[in-house]
PDB file of N, CA and C in Angstrom:
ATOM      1  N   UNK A   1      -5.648  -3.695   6.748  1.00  0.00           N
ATOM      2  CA  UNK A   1      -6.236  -4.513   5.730  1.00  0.00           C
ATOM      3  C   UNK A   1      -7.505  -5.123   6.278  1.00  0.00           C
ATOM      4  N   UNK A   2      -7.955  -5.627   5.255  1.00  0.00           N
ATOM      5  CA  UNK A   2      -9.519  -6.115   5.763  1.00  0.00           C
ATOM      6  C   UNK A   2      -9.675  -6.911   4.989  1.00  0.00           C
ATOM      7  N   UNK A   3     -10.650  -8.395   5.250  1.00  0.00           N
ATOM      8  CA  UNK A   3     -10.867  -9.918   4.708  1.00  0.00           C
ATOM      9  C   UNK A   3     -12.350 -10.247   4.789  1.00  0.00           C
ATOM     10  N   UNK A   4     -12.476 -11.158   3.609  1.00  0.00           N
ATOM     11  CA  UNK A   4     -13.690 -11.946   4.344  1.00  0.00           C
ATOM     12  C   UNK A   4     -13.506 -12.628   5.030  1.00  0.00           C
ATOM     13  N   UNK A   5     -14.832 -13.060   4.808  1.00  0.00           N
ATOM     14  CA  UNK A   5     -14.785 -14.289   6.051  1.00  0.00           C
ATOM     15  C   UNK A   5     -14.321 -15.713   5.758  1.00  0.00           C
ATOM     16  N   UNK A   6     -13.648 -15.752   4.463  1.00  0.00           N
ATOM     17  CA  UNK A   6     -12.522 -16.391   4.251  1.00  0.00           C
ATOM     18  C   UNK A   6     -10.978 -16.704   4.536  1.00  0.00           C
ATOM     19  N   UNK A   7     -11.089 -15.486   5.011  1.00  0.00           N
ATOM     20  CA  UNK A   7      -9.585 -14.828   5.193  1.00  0.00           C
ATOM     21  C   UNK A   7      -9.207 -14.711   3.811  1.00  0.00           C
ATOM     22  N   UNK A   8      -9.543 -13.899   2.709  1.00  0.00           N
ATOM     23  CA  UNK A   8      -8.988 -13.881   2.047  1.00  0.00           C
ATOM     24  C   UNK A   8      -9.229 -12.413   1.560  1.00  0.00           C
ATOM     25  N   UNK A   9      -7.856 -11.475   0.986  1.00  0.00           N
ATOM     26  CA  UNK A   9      -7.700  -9.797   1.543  1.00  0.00           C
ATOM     27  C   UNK A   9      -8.568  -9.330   0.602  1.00  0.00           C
ATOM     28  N   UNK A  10      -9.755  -8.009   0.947  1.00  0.00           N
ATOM     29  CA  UNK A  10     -10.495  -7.416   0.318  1.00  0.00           C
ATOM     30  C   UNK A  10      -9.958  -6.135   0.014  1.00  0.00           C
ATOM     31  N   UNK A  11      -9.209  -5.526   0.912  1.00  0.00           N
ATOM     32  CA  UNK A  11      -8.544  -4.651   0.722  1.00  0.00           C
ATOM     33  C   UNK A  11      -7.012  -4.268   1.689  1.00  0.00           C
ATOM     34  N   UNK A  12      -6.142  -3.052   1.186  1.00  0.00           N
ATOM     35  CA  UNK A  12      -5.270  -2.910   2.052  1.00  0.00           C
ATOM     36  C   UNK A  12      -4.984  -1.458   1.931  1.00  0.00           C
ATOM     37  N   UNK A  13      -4.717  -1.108   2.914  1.00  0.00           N
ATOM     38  CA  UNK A  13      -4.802   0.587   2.914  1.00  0.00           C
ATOM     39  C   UNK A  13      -3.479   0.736   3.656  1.00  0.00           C
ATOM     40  N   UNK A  14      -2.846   2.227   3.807  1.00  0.00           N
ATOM     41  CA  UNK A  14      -2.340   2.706   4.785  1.00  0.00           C
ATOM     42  C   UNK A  14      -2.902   3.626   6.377  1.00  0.00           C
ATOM     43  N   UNK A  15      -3.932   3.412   5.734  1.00  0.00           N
ATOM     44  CA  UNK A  15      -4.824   4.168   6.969  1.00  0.00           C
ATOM     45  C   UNK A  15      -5.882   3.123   7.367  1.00  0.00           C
ATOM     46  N   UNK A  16      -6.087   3.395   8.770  1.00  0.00           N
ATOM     47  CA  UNK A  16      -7.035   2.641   9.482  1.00  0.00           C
ATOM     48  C   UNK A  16      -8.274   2.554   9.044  1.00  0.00           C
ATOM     49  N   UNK A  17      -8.750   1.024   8.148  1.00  0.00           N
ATOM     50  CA  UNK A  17      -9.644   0.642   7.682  1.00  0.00           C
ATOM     51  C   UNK A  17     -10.176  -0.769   8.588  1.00  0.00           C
ATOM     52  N   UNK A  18     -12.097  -1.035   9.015  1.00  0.00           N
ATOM     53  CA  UNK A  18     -12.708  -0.044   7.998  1.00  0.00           C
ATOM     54  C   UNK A  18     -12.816   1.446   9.218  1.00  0.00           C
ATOM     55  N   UNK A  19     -13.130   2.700   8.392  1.00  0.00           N
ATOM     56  CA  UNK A  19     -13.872   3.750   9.382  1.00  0.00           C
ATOM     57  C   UNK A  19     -14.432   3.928  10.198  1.00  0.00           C
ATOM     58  N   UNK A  20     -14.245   4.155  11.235  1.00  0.00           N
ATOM     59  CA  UNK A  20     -15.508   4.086  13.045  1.00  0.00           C
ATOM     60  C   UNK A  20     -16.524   4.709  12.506  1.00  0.00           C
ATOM     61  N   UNK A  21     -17.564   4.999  12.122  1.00  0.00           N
ATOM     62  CA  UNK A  21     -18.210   5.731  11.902  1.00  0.00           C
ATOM     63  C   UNK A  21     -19.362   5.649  12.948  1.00  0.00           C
ATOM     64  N   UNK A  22     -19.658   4.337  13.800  1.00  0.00           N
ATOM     65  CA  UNK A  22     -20.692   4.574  14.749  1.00  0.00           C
ATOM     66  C   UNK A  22     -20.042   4.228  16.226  1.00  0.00           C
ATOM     67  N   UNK A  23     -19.042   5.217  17.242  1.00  0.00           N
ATOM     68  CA  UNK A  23     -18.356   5.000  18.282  1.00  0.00           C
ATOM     69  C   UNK A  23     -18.824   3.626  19.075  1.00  0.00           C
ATOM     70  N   UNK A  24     -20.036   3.239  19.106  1.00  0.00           N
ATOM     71  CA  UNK A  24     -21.047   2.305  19.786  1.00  0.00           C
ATOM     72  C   UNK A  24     -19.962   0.713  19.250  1.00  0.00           C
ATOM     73  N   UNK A  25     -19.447   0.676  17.839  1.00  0.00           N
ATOM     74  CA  UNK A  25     -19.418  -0.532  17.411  1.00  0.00           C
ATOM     75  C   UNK A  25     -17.380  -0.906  17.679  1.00  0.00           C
ATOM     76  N   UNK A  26     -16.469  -1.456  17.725  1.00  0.00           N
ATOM     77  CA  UNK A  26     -15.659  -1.992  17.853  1.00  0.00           C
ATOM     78  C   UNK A  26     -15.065  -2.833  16.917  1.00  0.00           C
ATOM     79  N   UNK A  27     -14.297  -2.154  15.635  1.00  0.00           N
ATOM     80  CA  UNK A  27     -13.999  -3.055  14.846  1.00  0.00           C
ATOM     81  C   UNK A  27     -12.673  -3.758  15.253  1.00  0.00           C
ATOM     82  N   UNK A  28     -12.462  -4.861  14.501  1.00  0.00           N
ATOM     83  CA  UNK A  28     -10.929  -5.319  14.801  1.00  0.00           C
ATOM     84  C   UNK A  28     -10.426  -4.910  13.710  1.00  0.00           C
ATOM     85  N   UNK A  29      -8.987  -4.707  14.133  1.00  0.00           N
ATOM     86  CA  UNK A  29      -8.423  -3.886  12.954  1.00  0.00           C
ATOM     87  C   UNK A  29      -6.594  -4.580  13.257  1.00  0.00           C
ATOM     88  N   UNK A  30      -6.494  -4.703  12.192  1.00  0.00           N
ATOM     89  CA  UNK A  30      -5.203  -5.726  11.575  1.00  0.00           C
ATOM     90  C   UNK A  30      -4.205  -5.166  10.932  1.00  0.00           C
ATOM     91  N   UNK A  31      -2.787  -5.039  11.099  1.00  0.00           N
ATOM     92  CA  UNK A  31      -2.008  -4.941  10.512  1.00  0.00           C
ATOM     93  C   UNK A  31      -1.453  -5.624   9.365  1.00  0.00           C
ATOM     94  N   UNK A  32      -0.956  -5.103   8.650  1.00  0.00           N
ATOM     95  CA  UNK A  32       0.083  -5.868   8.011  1.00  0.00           C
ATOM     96  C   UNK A  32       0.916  -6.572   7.551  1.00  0.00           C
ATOM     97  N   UNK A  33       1.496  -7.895   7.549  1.00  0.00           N
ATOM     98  CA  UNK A  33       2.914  -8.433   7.198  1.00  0.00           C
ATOM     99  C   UNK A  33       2.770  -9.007   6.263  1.00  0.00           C
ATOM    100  N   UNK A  34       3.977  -8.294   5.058  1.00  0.00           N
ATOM    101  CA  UNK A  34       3.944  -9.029   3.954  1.00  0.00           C
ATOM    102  C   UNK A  34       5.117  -9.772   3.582  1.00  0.00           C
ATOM    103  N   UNK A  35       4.855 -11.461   3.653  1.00  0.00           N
ATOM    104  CA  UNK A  35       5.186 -12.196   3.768  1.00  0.00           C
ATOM    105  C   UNK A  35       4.458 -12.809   2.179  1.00  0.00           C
ATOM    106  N   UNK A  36       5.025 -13.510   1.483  1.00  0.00           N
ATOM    107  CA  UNK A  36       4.177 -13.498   0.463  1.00  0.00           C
ATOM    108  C   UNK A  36       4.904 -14.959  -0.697  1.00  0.00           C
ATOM    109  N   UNK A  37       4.539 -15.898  -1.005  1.00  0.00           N
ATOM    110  CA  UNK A  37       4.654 -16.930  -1.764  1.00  0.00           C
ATOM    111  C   UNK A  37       4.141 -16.934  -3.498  1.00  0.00           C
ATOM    112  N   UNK A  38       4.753 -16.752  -4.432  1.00  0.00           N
ATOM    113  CA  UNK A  38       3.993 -16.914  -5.883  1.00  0.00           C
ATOM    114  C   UNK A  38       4.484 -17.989  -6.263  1.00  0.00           C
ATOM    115  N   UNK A  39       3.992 -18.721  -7.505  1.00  0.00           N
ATOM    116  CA  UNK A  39       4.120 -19.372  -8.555  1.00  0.00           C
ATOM    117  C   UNK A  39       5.040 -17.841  -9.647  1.00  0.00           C
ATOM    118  N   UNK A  40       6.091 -18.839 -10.425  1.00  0.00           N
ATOM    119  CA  UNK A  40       6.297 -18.365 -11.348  1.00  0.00           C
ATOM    120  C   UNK A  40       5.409 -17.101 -12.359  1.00  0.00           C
ATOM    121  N   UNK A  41       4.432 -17.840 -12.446  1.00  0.00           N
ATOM    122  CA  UNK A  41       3.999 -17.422 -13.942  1.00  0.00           C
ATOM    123  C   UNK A  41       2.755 -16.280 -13.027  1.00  0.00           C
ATOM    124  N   UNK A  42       2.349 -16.377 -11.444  1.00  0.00           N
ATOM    125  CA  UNK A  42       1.715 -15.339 -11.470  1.00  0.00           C
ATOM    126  C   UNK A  42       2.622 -13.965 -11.109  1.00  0.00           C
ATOM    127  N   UNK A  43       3.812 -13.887 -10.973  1.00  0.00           N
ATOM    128  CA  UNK A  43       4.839 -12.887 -11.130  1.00  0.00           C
ATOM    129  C   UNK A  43       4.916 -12.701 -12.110  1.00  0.00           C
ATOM    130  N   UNK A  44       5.038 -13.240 -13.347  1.00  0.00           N
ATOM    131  CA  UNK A  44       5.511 -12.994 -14.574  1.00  0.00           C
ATOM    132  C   UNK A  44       3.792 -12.441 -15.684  1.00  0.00           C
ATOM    133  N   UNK A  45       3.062 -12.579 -15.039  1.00  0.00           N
ATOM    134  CA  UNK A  45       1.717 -11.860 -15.503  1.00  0.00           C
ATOM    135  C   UNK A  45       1.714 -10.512 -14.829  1.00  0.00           C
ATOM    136  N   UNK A  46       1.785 -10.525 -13.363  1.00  0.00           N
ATOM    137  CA  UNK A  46       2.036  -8.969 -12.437  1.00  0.00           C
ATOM    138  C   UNK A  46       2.964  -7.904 -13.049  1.00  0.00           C
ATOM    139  N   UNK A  47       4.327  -8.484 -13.015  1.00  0.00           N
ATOM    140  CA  UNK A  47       4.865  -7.602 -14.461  1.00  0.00           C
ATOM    141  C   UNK A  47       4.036  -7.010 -15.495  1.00  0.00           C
ATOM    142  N   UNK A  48       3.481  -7.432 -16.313  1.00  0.00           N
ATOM    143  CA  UNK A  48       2.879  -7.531 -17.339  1.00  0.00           C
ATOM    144  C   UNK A  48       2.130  -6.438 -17.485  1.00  0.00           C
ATOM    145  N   UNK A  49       0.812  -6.248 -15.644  1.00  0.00           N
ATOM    146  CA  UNK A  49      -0.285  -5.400 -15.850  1.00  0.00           C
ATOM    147  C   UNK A  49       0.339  -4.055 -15.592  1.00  0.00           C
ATOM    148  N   UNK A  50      -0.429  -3.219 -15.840  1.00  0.00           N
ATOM    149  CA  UNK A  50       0.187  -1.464 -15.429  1.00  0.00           C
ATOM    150  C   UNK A  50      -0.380  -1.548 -14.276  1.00  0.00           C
ATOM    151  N   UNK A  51       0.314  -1.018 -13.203  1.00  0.00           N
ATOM    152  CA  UNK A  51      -0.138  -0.065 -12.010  1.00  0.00           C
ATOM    153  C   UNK A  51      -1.832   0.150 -11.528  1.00  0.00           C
ATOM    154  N   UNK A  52      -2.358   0.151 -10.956  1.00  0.00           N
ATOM    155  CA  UNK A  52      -3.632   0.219 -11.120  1.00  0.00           C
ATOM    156  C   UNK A  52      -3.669   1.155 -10.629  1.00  0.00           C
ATOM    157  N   UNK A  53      -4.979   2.002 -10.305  1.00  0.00           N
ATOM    158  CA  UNK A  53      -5.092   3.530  -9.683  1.00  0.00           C
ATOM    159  C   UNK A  53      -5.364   3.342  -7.963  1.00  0.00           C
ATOM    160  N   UNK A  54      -5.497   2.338  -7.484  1.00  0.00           N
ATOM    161  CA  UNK A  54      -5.429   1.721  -5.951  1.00  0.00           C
ATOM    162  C   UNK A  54      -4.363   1.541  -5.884  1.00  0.00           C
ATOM    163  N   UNK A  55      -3.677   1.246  -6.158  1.00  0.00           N
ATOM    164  CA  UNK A  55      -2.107   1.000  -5.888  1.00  0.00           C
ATOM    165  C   UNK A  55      -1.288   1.814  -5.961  1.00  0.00           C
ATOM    166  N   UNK A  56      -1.331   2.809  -6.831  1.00  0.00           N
ATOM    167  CA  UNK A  56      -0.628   4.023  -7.249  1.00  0.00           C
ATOM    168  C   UNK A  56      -1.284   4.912  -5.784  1.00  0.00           C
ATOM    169  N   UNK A  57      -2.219   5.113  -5.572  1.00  0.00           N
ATOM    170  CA  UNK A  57      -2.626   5.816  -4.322  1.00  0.00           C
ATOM    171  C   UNK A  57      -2.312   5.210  -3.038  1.00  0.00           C
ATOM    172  N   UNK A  58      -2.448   4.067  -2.645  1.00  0.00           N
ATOM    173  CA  UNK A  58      -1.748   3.799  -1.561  1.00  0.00           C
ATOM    174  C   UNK A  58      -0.661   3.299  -1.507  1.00  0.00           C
ATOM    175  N   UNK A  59       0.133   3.257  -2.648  1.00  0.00           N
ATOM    176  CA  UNK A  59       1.640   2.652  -2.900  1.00  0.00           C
ATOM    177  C   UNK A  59       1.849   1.283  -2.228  1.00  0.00           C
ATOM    178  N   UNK A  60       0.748   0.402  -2.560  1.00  0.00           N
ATOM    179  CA  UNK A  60       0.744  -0.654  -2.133  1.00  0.00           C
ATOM    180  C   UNK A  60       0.333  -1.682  -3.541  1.00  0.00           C
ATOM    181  N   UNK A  61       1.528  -2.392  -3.788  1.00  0.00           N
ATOM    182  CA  UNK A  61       1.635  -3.521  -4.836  1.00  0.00           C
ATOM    183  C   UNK A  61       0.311  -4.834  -4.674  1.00  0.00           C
ATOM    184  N   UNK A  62       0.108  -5.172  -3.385  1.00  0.00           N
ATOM    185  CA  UNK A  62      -0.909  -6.224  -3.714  1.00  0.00           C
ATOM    186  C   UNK A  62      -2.324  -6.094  -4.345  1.00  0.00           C
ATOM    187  N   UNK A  63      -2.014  -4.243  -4.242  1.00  0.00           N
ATOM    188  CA  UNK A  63      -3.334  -4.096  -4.446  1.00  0.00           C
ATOM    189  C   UNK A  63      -3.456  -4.360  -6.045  1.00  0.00           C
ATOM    190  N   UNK A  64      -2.772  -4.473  -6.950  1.00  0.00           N
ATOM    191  CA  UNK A  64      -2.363  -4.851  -8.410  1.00  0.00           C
ATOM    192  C   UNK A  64      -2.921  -6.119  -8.685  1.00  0.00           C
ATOM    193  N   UNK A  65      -3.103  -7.062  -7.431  1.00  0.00           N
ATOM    194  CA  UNK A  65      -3.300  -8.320  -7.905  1.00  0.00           C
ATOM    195  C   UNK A  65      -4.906  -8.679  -7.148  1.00  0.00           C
ATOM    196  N   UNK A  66      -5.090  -7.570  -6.697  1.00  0.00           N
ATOM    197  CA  UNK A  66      -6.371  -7.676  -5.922  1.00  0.00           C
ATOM    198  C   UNK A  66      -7.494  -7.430  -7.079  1.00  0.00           C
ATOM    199  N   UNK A  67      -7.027  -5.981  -8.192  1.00  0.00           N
ATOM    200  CA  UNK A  67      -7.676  -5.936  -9.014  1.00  0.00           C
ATOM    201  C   UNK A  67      -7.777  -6.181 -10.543  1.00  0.00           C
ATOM    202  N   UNK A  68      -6.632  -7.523 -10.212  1.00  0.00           N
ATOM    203  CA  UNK A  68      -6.978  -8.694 -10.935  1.00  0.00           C
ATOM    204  C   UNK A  68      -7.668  -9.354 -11.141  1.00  0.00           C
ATOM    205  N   UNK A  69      -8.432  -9.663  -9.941  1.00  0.00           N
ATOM    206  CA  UNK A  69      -8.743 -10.726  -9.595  1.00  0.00           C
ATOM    207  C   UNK A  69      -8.539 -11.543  -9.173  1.00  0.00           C
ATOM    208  N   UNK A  70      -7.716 -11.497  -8.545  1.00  0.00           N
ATOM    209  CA  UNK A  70      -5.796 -12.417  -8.090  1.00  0.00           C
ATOM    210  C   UNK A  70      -6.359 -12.466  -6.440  1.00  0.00           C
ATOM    211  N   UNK A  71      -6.838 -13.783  -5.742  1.00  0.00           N
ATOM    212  CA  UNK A  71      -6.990 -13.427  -4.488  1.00  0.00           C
ATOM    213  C   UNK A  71      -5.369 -13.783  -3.353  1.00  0.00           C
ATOM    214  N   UNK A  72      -5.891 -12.644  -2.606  1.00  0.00           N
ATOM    215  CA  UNK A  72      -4.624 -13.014  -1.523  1.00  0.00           C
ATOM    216  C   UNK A  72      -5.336 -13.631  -0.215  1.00  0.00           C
ATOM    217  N   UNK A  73      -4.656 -14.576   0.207  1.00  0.00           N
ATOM    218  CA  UNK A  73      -5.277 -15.742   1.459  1.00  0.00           C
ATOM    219  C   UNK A  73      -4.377 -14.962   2.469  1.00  0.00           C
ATOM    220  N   UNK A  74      -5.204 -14.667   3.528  1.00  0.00           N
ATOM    221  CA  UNK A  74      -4.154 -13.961   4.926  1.00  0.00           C
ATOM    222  C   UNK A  74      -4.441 -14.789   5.778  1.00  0.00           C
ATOM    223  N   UNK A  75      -3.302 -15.126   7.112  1.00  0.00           N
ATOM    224  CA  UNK A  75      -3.081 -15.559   7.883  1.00  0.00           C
ATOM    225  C   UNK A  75      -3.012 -14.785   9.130  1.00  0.00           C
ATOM    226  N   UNK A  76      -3.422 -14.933  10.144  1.00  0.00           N
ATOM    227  CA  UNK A  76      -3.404 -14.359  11.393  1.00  0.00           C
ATOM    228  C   UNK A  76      -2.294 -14.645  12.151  1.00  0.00           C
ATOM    229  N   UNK A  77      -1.864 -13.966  13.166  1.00  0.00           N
ATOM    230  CA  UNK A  77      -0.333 -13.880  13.963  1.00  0.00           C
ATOM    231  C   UNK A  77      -0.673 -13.133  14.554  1.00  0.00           C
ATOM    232  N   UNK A  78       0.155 -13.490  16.142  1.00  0.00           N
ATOM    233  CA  UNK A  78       0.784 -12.347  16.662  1.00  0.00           C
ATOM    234  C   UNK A  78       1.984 -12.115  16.987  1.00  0.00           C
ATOM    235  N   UNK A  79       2.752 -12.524  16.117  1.00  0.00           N
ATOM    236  CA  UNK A  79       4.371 -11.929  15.995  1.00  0.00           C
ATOM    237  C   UNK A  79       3.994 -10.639  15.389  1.00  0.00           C
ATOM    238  N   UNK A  80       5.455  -9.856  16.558  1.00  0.00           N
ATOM    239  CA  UNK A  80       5.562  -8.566  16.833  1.00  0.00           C
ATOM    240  C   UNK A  80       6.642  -8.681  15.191  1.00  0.00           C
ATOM    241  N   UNK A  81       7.294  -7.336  14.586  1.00  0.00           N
ATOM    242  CA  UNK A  81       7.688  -7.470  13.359  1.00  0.00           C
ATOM    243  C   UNK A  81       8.001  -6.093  13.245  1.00  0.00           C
ATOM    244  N   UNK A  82       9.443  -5.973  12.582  1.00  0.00           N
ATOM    245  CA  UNK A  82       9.938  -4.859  12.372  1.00  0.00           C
ATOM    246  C   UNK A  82       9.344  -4.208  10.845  1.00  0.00           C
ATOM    247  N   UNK A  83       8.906  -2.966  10.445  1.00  0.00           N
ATOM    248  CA  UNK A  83       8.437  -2.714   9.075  1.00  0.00           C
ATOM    249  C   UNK A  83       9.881  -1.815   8.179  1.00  0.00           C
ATOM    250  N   UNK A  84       9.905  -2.377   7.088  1.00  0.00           N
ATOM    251  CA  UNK A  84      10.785  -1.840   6.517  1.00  0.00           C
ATOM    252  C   UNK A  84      10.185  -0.921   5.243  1.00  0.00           C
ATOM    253  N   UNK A  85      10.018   0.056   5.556  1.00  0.00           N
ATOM    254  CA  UNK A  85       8.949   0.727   4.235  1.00  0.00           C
ATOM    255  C   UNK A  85      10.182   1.820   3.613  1.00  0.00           C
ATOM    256  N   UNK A  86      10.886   2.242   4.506  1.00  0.00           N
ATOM    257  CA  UNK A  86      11.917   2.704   3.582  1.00  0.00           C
ATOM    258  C   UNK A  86      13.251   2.398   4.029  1.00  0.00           C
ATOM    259  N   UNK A  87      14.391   2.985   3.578  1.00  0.00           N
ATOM    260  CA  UNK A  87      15.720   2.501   3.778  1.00  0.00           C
ATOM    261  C   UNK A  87      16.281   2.775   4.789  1.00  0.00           C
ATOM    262  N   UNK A  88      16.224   3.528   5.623  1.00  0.00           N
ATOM    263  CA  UNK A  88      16.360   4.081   7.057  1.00  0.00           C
ATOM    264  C   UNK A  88      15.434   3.677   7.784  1.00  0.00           C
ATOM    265  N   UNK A  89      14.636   2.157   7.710  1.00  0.00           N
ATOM    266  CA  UNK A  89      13.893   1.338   8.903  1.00  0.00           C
ATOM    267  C   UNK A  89      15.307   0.077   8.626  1.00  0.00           C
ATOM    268  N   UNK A  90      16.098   0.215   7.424  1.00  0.00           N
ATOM    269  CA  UNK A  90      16.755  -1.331   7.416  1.00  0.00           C
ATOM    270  C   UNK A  90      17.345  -1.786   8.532  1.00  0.00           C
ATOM    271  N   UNK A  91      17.784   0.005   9.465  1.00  0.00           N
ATOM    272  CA  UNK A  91      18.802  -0.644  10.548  1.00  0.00           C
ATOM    273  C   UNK A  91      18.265  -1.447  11.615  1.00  0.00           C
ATOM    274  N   UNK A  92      17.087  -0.530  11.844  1.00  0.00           N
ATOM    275  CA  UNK A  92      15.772  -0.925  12.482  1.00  0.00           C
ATOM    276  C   UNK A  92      16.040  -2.788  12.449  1.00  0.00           C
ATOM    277  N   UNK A  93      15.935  -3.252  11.730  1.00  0.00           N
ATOM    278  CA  UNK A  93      15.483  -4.539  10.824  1.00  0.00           C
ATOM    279  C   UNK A  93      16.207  -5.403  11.164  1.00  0.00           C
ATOM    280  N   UNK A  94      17.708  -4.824  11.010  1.00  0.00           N
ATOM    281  CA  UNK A  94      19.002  -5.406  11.467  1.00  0.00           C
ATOM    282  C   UNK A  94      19.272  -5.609  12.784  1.00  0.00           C
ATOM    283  N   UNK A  95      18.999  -4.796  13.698  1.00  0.00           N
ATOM    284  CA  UNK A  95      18.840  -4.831  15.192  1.00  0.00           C
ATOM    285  C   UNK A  95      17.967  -5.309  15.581  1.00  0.00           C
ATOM    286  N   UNK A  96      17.063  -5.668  14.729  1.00  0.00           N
ATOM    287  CA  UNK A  96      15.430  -6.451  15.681  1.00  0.00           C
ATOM    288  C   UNK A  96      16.208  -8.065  15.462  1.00  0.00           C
ATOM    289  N   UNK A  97      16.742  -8.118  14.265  1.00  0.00           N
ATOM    290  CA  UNK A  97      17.667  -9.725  13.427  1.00  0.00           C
ATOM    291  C   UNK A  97      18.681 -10.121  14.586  1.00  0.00           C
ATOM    292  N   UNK A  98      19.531  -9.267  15.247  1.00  0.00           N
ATOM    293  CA  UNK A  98      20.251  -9.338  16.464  1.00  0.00           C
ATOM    294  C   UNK A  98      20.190 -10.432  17.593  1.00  0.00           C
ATOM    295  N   UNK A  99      18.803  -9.676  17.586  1.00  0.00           N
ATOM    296  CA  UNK A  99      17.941 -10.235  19.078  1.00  0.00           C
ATOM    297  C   UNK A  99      17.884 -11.733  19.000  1.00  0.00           C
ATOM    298  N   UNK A 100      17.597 -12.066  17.727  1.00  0.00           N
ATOM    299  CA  UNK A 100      17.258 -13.406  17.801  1.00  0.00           C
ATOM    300  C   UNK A 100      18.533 -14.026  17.408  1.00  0.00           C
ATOM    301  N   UNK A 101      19.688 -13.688  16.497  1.00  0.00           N
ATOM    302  CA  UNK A 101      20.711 -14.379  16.034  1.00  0.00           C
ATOM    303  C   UNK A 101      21.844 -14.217  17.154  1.00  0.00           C
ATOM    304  N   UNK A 102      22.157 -13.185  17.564  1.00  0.00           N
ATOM    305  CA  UNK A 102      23.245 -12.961  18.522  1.00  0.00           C
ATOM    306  C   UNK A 102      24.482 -12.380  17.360  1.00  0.00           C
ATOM    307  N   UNK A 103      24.515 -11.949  16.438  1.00  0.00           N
ATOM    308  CA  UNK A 103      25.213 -11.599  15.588  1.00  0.00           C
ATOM    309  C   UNK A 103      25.184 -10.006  15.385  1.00  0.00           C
TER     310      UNK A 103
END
């Protein structure tokens, strides 16, 4: 994903954005975690819109609210973080939950 200089998300991809295109330059480049807080009623508008054609291509939902107009505020971290993108990372998820609970 990538921000202004607000921190607030311009875009989010599954592939490494933005592009090297001049080896000379060194971008920083950021992962992921979606961690995410709404109000009621901006869930209940997200429902509402269809799919957008950014989202449908990278199968990524925020991007729905990105081209809304809907800004997303990101936060920086460096907690390490298990990804659960499909159902066979859950165990994954469950064993990283371990570590810290003892359960």
């Amino acid at each position: 994903m990538v921000t202004d200089k607000n921190n607030n998300a311009l875009y989010f991809s599954r592939s490494p954005i933005p592009f090297l295109r001049d080896e000379k330059l060194k971008p920083d480049y950021f992962e992921h975690i979606g961690v995410y807080a709404f109000q009621k009623k901006a869930l209940m508008r997200f429902t509402k819109w269809p799919a957008t054609k950014l989202e449908q291509f990278e199968k990524l939902e925020q991007l729905r609210y990105l081209e809304n107009g809907i800004p997303i505020r990101m936060v920086e971290t460096n907690e390490a973080t298990v990804k659960i993108d499909v159902p066979e990372d859950l165990a994954a998820a469950e064993k990283y939950l371990q570590h810290f609970t003892g359960v």
